[in-house]
C-alpha atoms as a PDB file:
ATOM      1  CA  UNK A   1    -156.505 -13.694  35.747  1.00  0.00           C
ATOM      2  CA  UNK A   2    -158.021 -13.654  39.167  1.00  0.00           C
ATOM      3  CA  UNK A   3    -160.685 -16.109  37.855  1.00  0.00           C
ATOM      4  CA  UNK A   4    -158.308 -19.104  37.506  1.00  0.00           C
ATOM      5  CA  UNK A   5    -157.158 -18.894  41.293  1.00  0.00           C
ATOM      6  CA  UNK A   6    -159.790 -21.707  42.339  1.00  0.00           C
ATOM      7  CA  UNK A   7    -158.977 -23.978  39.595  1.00  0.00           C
ATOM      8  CA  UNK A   8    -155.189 -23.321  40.232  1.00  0.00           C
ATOM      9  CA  UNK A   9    -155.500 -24.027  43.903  1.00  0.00           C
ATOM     10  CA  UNK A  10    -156.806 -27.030  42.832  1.00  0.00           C
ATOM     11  CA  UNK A  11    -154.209 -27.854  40.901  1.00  0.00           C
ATOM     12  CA  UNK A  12    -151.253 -27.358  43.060  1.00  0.00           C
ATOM     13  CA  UNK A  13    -153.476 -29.886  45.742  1.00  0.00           C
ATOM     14  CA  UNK A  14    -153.533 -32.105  43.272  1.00  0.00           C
ATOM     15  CA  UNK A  15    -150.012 -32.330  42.745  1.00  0.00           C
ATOM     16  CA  UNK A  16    -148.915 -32.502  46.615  1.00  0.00           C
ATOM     17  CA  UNK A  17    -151.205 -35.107  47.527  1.00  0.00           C
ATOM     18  CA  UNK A  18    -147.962 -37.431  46.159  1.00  0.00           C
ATOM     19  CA  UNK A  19    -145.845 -35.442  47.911  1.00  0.00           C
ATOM     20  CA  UNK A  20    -147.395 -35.886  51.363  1.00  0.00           C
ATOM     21  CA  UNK A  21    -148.348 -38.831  50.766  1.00  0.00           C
ATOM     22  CA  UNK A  22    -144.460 -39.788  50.779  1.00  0.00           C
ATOM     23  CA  UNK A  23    -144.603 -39.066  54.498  1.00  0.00           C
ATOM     24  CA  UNK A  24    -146.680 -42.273  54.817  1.00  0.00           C
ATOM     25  CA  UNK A  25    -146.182 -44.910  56.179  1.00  0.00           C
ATOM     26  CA  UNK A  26    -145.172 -43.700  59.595  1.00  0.00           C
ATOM     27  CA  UNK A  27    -143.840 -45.631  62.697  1.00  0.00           C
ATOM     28  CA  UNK A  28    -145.926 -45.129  65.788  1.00  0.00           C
ATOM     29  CA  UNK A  29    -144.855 -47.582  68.978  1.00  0.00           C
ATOM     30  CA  UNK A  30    -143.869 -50.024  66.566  1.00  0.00           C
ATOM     31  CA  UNK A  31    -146.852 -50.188  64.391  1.00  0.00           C
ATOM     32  CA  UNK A  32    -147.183 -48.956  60.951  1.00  0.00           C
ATOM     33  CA  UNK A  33    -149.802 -45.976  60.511  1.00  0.00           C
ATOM     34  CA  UNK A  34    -150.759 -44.401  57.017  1.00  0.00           C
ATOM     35  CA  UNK A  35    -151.564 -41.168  56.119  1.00  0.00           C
ATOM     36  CA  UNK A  36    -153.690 -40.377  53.230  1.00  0.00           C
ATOM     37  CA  UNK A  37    -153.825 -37.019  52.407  1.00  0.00           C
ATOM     38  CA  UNK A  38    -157.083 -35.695  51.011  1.00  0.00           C
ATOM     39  CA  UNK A  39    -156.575 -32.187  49.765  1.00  0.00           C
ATOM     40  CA  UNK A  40    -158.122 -31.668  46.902  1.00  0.00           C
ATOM     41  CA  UNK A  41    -161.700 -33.650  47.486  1.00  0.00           C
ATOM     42  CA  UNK A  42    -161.705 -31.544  50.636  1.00  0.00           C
ATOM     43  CA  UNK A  43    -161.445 -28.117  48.576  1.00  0.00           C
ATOM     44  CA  UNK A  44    -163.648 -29.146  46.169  1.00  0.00           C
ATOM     45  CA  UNK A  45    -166.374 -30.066  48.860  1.00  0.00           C
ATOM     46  CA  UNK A  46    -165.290 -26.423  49.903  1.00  0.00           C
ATOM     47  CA  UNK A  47    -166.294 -25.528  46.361  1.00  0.00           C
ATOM     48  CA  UNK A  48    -169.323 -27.269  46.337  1.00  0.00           C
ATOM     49  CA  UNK A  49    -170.485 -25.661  49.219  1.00  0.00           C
ATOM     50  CA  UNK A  50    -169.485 -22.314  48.965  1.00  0.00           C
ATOM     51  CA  UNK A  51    -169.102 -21.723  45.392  1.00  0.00           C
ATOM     52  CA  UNK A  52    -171.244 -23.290  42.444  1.00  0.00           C
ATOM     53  CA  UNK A  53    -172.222 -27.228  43.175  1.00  0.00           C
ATOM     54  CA  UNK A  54    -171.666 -27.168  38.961  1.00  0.00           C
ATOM     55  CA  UNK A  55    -167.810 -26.462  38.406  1.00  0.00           C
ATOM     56  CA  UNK A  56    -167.249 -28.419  41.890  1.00  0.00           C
ATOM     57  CA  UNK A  57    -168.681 -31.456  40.289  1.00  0.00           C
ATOM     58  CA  UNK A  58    -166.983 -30.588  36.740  1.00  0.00           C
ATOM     59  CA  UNK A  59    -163.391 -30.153  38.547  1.00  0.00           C
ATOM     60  CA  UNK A  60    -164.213 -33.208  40.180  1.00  0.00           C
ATOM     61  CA  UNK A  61    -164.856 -35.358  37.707  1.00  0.00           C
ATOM     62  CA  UNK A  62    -161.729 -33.764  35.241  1.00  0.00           C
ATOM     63  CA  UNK A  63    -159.602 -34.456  38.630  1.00  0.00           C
ATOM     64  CA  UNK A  64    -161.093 -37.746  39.177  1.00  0.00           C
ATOM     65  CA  UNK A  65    -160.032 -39.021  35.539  1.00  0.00           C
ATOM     66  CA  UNK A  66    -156.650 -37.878  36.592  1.00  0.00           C
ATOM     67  CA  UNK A  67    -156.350 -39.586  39.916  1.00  0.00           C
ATOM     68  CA  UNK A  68    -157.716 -42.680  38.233  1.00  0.00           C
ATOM     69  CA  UNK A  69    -155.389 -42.194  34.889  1.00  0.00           C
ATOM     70  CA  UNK A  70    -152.174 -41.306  36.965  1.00  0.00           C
ATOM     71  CA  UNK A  71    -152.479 -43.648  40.357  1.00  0.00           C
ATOM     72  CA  UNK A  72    -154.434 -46.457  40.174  1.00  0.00           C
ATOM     73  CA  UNK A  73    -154.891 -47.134  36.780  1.00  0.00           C
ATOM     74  CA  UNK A  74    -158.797 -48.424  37.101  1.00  0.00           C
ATOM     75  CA  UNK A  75    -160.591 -46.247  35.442  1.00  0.00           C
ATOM     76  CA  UNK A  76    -164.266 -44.335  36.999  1.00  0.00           C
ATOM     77  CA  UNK A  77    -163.281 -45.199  40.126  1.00  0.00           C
ATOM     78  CA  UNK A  78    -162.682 -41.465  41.146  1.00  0.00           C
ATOM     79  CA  UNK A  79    -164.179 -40.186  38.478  1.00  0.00           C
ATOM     80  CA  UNK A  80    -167.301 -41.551  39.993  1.00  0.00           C
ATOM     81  CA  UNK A  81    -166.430 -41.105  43.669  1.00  0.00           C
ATOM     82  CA  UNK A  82    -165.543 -37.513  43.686  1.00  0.00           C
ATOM     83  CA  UNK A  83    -168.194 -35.921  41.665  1.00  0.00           C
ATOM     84  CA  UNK A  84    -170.565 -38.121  44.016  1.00  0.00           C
ATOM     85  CA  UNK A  85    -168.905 -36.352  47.657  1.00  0.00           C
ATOM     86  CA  UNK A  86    -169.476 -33.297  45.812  1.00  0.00           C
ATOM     87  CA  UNK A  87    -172.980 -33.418  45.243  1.00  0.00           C
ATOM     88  CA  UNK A  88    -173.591 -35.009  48.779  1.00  0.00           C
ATOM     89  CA  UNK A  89    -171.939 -31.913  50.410  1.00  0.00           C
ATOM     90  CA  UNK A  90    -173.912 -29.508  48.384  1.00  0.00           C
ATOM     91  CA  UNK A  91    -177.055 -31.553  49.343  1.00  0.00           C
ATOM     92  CA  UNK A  92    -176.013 -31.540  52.782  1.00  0.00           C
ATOM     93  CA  UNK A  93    -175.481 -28.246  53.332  1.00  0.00           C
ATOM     94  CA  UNK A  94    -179.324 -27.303  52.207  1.00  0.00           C
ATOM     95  CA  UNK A  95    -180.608 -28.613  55.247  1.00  0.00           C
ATOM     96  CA  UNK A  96    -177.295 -27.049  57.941  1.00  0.00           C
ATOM     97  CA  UNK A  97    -176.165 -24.140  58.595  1.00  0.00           C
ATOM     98  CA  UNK A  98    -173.090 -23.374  56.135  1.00  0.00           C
ATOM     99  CA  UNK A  99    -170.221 -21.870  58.534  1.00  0.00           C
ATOM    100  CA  UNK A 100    -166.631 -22.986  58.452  1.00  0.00           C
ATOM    101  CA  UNK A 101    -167.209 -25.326  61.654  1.00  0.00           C
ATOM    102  CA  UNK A 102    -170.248 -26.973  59.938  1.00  0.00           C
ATOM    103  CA  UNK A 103    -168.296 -27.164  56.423  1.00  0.00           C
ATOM    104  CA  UNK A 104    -165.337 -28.912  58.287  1.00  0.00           C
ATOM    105  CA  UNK A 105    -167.084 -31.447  59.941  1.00  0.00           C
ATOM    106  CA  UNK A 106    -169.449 -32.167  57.002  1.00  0.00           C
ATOM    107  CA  UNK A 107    -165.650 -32.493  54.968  1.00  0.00           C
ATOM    108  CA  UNK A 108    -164.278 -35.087  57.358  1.00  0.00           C
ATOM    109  CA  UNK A 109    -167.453 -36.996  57.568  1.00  0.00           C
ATOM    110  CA  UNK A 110    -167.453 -37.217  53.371  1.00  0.00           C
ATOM    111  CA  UNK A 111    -163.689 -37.875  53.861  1.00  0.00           C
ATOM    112  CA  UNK A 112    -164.106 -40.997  55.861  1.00  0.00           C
ATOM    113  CA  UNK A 113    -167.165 -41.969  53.513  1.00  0.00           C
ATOM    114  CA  UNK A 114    -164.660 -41.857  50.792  1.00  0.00           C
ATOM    115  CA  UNK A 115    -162.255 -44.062  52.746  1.00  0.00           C
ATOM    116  CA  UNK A 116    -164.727 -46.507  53.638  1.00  0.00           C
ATOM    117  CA  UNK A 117    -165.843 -46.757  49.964  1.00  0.00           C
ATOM    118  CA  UNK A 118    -162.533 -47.237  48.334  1.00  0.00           C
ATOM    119  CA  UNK A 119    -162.039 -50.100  50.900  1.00  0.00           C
ATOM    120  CA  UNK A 120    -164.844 -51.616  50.511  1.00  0.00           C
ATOM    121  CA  UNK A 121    -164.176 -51.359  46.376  1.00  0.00           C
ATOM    122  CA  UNK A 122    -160.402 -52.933  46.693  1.00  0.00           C
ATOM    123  CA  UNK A 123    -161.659 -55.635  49.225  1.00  0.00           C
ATOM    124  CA  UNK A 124    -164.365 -56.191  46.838  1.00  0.00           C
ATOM    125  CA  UNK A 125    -162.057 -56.876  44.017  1.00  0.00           C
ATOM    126  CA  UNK A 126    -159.014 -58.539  46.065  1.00  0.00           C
ATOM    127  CA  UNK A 127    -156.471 -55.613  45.954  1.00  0.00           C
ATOM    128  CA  UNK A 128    -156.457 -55.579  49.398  1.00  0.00           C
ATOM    129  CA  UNK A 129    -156.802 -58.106  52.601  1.00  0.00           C
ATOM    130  CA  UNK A 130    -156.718 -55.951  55.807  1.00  0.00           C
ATOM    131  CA  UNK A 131    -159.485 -56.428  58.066  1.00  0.00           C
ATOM    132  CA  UNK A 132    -161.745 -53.716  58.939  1.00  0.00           C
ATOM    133  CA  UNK A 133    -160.202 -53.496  62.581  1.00  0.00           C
ATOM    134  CA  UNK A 134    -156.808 -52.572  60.767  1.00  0.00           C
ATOM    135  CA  UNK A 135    -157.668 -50.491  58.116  1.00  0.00           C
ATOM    136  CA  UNK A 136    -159.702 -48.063  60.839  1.00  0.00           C
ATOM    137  CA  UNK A 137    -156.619 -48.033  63.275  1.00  0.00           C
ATOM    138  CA  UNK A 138    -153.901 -48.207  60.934  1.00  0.00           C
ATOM    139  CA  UNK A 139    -155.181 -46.005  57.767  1.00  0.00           C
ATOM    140  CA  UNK A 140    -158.658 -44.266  58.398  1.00  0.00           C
ATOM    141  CA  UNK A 141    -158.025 -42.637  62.214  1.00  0.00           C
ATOM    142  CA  UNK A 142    -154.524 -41.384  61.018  1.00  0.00           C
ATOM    143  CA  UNK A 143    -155.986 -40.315  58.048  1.00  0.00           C
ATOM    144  CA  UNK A 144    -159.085 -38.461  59.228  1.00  0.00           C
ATOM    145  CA  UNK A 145    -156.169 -36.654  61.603  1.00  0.00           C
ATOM    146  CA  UNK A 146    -153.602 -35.942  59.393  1.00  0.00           C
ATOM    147  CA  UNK A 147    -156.879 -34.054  57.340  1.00  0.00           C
ATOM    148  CA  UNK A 148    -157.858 -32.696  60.150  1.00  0.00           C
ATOM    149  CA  UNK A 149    -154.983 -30.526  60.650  1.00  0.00           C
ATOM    150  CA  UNK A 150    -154.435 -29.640  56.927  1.00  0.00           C
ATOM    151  CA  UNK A 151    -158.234 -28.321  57.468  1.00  0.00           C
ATOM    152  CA  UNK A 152    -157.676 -26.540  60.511  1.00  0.00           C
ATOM    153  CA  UNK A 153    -154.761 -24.936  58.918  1.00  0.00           C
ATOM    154  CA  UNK A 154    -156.059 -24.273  55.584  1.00  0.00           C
ATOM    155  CA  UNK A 155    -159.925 -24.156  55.875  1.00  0.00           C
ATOM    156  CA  UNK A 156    -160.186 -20.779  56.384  1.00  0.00           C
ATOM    157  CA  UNK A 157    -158.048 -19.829  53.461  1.00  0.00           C
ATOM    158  CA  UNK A 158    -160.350 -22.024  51.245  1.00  0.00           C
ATOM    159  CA  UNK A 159    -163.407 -20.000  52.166  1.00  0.00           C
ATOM    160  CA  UNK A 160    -161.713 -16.795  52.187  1.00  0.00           C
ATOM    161  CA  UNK A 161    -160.356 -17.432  48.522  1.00  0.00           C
ATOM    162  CA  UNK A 162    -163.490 -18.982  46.966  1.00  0.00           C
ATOM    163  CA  UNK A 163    -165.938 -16.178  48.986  1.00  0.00           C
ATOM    164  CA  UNK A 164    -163.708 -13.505  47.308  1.00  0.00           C
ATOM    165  CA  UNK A 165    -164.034 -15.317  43.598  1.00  0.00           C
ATOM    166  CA  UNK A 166    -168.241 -15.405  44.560  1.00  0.00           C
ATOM    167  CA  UNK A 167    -168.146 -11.704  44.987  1.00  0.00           C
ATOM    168  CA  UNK A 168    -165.715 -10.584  42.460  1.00  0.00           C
ATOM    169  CA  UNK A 169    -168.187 -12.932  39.845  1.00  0.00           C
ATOM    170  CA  UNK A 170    -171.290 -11.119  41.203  1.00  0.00           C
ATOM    171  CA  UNK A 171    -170.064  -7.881  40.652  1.00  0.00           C
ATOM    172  CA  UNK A 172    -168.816  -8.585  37.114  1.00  0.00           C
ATOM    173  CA  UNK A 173    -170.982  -6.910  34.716  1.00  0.00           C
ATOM    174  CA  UNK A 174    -172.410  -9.388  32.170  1.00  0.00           C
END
């Protein structure tokens, strides 16, 4: 039973992404900000780092299909981007130091990447007209905050839960 606690947890992120995301649009001195929340790419960048770079990609690209399938309806967009954040932060990490700081920062910076790339995509194919001054003020800053603090909050629980499943799986006789 233990063993589907990582796939689980990504589950229930997976389901209240929608639900924070209803929190967005918010009204800051009279200016509209959005919040994108992030969870689940962030725990599976967790995954990728401190887990197996293998199931992060295949949880990835099963909860890209989904993302893709149930909210946006064009499909391989992230079923493409996630698996490739995954294997970036596994790459990554070879060459740093893999500590929860390091693993934070490295998760915001592949965050923001993401951003960047799905704005790039819908200005690309005309879903979207906001300049690149007003999508970093008014989506990607409150964004990279708003993930921020759900990292801050919840990093540590990621690594403690996924370093648990490691050891439990090495000490499983085959």
């Amino acid at each position: 039973m233990k063993r589907f606690i990582i796939p689980a947890i990504a589950v229930v992120l997976f389901y209240l992404e929608p639900v924070f995301g209803l929190f967005s649009p918010l009204d800051i001195g009279g200016e509209y900000r959005f919040l994108i929340p992030r969870f689940l790419i962030m725990y599976l960048i967790f995954i990728s780092i401190y887990y197996s770079r293998n199931r992060a990609m295949a949880y990835a690209l099963l909860f890209g299909l989904l993302y893709d399938v149930f909210f946006i309806d064009i499909i391989g967009l992230y079923s493409f981007l996630y698996p490739l954040i995954c294997l970036l932060a596994s790459f990554i990490v070879r060459f740093i130091h893999q500590n929860l700081l390091v693993t934070t920062i490295v998760s915001l910076v592949l965050v923001a990447g993401l951003e960047f790339a799905l704005y790039q995509f819908f200005s690309l194919i005309g879903l979207t007209d906001i300049s690149l001054q007003a999508f970093v003020s008014d989506r990607l800053i409150p964004t990279m905050i708003a993930n921020s603090i759900f990292l801050v909050v919840l990093g540590w629980a990621f690594k403690y839960v996924i370093n648990a499943r490691l050891l439990q799986r090495l000490n499983q006789p085959n």
